[in-house]
Protein backbone atom coordinates (compact mmCIF):
# COMPACT_ATOMS: atom_id res chain seq x y z
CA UNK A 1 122.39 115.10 44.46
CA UNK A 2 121.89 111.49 44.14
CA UNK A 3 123.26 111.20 47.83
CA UNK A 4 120.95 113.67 48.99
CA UNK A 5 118.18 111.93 47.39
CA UNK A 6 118.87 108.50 48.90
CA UNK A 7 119.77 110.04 52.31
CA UNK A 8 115.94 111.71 52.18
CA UNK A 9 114.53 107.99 50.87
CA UNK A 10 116.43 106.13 54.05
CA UNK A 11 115.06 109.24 56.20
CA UNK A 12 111.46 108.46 54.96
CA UNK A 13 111.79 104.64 55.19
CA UNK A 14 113.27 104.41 58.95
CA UNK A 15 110.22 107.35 59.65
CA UNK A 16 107.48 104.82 58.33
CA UNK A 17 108.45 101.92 60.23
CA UNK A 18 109.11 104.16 63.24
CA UNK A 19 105.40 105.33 62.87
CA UNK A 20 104.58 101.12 62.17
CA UNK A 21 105.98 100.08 65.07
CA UNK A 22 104.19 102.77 67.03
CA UNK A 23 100.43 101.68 65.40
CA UNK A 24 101.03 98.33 66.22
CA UNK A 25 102.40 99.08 70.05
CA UNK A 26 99.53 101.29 71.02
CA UNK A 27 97.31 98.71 69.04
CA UNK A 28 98.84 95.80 71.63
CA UNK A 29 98.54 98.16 74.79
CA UNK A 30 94.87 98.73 73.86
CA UNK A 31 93.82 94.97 73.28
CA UNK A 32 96.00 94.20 76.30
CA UNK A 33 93.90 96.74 78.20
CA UNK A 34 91.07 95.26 76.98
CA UNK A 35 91.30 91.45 77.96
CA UNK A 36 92.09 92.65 81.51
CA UNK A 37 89.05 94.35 81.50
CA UNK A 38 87.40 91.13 80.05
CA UNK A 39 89.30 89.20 83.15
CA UNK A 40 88.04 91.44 85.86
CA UNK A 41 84.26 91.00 84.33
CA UNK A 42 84.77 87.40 84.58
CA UNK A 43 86.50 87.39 88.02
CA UNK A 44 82.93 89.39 89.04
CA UNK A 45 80.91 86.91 87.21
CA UNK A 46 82.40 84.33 88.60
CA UNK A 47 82.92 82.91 85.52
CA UNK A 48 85.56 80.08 86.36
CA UNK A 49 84.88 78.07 83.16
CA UNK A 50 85.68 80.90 80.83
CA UNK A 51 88.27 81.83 83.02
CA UNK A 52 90.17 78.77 83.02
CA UNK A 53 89.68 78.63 79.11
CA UNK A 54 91.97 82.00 79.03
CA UNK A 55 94.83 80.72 81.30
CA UNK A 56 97.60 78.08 80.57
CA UNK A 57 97.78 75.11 82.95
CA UNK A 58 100.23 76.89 85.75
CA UNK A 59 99.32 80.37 86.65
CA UNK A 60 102.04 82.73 88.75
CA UNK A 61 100.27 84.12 91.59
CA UNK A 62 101.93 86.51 93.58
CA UNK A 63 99.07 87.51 95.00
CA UNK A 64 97.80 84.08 96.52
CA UNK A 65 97.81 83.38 100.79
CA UNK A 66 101.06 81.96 101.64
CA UNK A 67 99.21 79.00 103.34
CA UNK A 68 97.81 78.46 99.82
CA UNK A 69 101.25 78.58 97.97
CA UNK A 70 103.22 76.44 100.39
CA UNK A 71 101.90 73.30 98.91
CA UNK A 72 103.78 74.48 95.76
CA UNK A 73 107.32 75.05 94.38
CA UNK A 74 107.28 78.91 94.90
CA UNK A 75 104.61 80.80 93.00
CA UNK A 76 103.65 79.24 90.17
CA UNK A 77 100.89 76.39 90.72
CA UNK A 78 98.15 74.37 88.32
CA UNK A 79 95.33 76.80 87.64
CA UNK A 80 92.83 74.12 88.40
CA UNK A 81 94.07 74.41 91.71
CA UNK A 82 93.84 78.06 91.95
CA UNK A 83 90.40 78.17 90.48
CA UNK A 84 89.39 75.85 92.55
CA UNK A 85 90.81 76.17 96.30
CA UNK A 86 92.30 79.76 95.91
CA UNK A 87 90.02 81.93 93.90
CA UNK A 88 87.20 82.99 96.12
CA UNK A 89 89.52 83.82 98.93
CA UNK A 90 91.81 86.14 96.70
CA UNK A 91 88.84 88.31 94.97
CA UNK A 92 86.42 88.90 97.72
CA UNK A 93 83.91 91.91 97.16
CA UNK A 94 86.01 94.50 97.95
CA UNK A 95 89.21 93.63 95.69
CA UNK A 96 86.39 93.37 93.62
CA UNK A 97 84.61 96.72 94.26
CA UNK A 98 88.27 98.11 93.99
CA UNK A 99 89.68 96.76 90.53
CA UNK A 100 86.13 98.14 89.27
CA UNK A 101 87.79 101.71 89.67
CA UNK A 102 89.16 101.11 86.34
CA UNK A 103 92.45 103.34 87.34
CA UNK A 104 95.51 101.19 85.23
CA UNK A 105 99.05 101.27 84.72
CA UNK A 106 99.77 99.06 81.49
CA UNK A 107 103.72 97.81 81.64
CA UNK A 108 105.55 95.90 78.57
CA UNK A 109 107.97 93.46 80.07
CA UNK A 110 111.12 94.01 78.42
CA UNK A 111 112.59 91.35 79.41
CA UNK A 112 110.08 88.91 77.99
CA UNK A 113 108.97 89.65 74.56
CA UNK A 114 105.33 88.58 75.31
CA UNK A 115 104.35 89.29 78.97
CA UNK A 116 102.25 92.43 79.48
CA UNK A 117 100.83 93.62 83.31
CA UNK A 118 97.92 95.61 83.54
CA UNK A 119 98.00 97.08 87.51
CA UNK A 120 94.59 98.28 88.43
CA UNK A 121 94.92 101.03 91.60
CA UNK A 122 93.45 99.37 94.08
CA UNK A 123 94.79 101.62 96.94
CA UNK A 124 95.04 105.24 96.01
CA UNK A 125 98.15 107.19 97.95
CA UNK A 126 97.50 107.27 101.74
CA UNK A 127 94.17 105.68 101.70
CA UNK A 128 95.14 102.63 103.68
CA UNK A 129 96.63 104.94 106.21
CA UNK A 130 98.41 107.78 106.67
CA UNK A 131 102.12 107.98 104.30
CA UNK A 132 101.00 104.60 103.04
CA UNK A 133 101.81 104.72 98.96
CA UNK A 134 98.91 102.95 97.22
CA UNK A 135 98.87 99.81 96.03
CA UNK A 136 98.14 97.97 92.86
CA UNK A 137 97.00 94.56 91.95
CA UNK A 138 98.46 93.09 88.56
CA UNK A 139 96.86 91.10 85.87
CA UNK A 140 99.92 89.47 83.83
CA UNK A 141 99.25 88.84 80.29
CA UNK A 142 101.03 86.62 77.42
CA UNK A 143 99.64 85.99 73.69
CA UNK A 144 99.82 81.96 73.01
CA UNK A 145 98.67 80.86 69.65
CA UNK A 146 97.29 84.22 69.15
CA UNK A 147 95.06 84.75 71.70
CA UNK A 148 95.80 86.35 75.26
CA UNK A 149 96.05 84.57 78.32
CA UNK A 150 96.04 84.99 81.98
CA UNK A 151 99.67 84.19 82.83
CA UNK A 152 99.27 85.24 86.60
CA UNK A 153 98.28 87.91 89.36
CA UNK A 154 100.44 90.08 91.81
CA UNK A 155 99.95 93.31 94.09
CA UNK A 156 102.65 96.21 94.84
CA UNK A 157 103.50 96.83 97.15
């Protein structure tokens, strides 16, 4: 009985956390959500000075003009420099207009234990043209010191 008893207790105790763990996931997806909404609002603001504040000093951007990133060892560049020679270019009013659809795919990198992508559907499925997929512009997110950060932008395909 007293095996029963602690086989029921471990049951319990590995069904809590389980449940923890699941809180505090959906609680990251939703703030994660959240500050890419904050970044898009900013992007349309303009709002370089509180952008910069919520990115490290390099940012990875996939998304950037190759004439832009061929000053740079592959993607990842200063941030001042993307703010400042790169920025307007890449969200023009309708990548703008687009990302405002509000359509997202949230993805956990499991490879790195702190690097989130929010894709926004910028291209629903054969909207570009005929048999053409979609497409999706991505907002990569890390947590430094507590606070999220802009750790770069892509688009798929």
């Amino acid at each position: 009985m007293k095996s029963f008893s602690l086989i029921i207790g471990i049951f319990s105790l590995f069904a809590s956390l389980s449940c923890q763990a699941q809180q505090t996931k959906q609680t990251e997806e939703k703030q994660v959500l959240a500050f890419a909404d904050s970044v898009v609002k900013w992007i349309e603001k303009k709002d370089i000075k509180t952008l910069q504040s919520r990115t490290g000093k390099l940012i990875d951007c996939y998304a950037c003009s190759e004439e832009f990133t061929k000053n740079y060892e592959g993607y990842k560049l200063p941030a001042a420099d993307f703010y400042k020679e790169e920025f307007k270019r890449l969200f023009g009013a309708d990548l703008l207009t687009r990302l405002k659809r509000n359509k997202t795919i949230y993805v956990k990198q499991p490879e790195e234990k702190n690097l989130h992508v929010v894709y926004y559907t910028i291209f629903n499925k054969d909207e570009a043209a005929p048999g053409h997929e979609g497409g999706q512009f991505g907002i990569w997110v890390t947590k430094e010191n507590g606070q999220y950060k802009i750790y770069g932008f892509d688009t798929i395909p």
